[in-house]
C-alpha atoms as a PDB file:
ATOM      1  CA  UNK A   1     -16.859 -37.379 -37.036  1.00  0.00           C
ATOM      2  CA  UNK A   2     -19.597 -39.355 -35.223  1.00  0.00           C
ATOM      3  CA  UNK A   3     -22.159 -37.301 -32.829  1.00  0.00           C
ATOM      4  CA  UNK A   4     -21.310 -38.691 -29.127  1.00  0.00           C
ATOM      5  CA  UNK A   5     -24.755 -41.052 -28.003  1.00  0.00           C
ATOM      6  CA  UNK A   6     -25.298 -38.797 -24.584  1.00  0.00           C
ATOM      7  CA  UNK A   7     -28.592 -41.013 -24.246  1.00  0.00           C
ATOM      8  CA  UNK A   8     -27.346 -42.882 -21.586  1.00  0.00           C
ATOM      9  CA  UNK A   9     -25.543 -40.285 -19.368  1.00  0.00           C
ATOM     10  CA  UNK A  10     -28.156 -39.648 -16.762  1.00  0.00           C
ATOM     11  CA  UNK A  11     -28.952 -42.924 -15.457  1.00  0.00           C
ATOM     12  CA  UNK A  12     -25.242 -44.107 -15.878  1.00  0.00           C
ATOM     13  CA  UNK A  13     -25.015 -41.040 -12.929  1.00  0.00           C
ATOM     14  CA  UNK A  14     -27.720 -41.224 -11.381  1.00  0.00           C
ATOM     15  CA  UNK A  15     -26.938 -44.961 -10.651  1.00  0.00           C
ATOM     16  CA  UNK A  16     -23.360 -43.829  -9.775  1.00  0.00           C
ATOM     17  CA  UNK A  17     -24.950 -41.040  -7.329  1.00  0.00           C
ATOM     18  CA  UNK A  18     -27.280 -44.003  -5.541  1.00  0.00           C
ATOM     19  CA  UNK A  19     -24.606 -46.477  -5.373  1.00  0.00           C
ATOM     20  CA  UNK A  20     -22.248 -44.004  -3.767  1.00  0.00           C
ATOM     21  CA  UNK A  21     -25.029 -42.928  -1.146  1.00  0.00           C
ATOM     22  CA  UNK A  22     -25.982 -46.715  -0.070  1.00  0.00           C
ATOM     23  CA  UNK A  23     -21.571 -47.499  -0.115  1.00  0.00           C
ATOM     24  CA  UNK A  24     -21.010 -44.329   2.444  1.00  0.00           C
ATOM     25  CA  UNK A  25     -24.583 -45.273   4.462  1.00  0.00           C
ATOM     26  CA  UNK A  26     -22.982 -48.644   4.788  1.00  0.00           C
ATOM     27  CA  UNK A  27     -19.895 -47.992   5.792  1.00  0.00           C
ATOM     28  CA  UNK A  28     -21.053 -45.271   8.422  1.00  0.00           C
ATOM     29  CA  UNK A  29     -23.640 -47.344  10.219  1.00  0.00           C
ATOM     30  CA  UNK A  30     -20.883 -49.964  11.035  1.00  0.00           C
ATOM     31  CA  UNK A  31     -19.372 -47.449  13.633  1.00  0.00           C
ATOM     32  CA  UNK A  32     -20.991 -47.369  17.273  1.00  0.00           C
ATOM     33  CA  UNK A  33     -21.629 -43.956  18.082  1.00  0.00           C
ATOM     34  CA  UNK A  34     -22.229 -42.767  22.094  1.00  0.00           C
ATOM     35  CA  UNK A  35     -25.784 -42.071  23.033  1.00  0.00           C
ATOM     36  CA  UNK A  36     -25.347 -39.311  25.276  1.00  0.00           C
ATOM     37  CA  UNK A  37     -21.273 -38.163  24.974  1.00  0.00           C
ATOM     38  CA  UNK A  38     -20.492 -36.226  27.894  1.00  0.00           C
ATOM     39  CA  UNK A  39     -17.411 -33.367  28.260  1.00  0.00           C
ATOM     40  CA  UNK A  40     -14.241 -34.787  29.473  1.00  0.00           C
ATOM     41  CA  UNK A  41     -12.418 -32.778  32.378  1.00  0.00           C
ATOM     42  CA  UNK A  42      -8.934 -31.922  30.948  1.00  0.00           C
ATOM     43  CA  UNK A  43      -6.810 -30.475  33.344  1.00  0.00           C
ATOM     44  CA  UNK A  44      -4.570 -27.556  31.983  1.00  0.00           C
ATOM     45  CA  UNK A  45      -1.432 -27.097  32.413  1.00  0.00           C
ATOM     46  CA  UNK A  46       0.149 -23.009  32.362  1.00  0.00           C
ATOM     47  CA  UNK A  47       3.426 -23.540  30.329  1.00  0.00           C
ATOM     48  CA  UNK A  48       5.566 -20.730  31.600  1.00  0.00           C
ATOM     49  CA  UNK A  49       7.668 -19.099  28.596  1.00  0.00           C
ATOM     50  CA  UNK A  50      10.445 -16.886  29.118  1.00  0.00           C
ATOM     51  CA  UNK A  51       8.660 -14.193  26.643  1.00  0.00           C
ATOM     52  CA  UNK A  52       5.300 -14.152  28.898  1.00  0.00           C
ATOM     53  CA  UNK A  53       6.881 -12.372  31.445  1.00  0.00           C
ATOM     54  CA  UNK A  54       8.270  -9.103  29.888  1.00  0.00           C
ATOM     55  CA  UNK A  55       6.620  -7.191  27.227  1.00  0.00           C
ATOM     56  CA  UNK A  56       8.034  -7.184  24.042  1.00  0.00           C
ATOM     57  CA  UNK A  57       7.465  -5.201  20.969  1.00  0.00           C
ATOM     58  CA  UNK A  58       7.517  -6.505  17.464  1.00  0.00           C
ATOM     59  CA  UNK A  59       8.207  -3.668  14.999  1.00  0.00           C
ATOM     60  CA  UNK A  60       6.261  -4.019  11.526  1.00  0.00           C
ATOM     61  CA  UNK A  61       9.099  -3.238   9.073  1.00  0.00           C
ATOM     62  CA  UNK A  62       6.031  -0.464   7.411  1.00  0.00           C
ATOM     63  CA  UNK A  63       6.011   1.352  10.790  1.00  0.00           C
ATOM     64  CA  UNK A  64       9.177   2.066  10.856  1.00  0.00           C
ATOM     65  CA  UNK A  65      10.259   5.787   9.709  1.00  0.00           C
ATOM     66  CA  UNK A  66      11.805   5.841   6.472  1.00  0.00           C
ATOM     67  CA  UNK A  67      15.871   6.249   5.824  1.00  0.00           C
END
């Protein structure tokens, strides 16, 4: 069985590795990003639910007593 030629490995990914880097710089400088983004004022809404106003207790089924 031939020996596999691992001669050419590291450049084969280190050429992969810098070709990657320059594809992703590339495609990221084509977005415009806000020089100074500033906080949006979101106004809340309270969503009243029928199980916020009484207290309820959920039982674990391991704190229950044993039958």
């Amino acid at each position: 069985m031939p020996q596999l030629d691992t001669s050419t490995w590291f450049i084969t990914i280190l050429s992969m590795i810098i070709t990657l880097f320059f594809m992703f710089q590339l495609k990221v400088s084509k977005y415009n990003f806000p020089e100074n983004p500033e906080a949006k004022l979101v106004a809340t809404s309270k969503s009243v639910a029928p199980w916020e106003k009484k207290w309820t207790k959920i039982y674990s089924p391991h704190s229950l007593p044993l039958q």
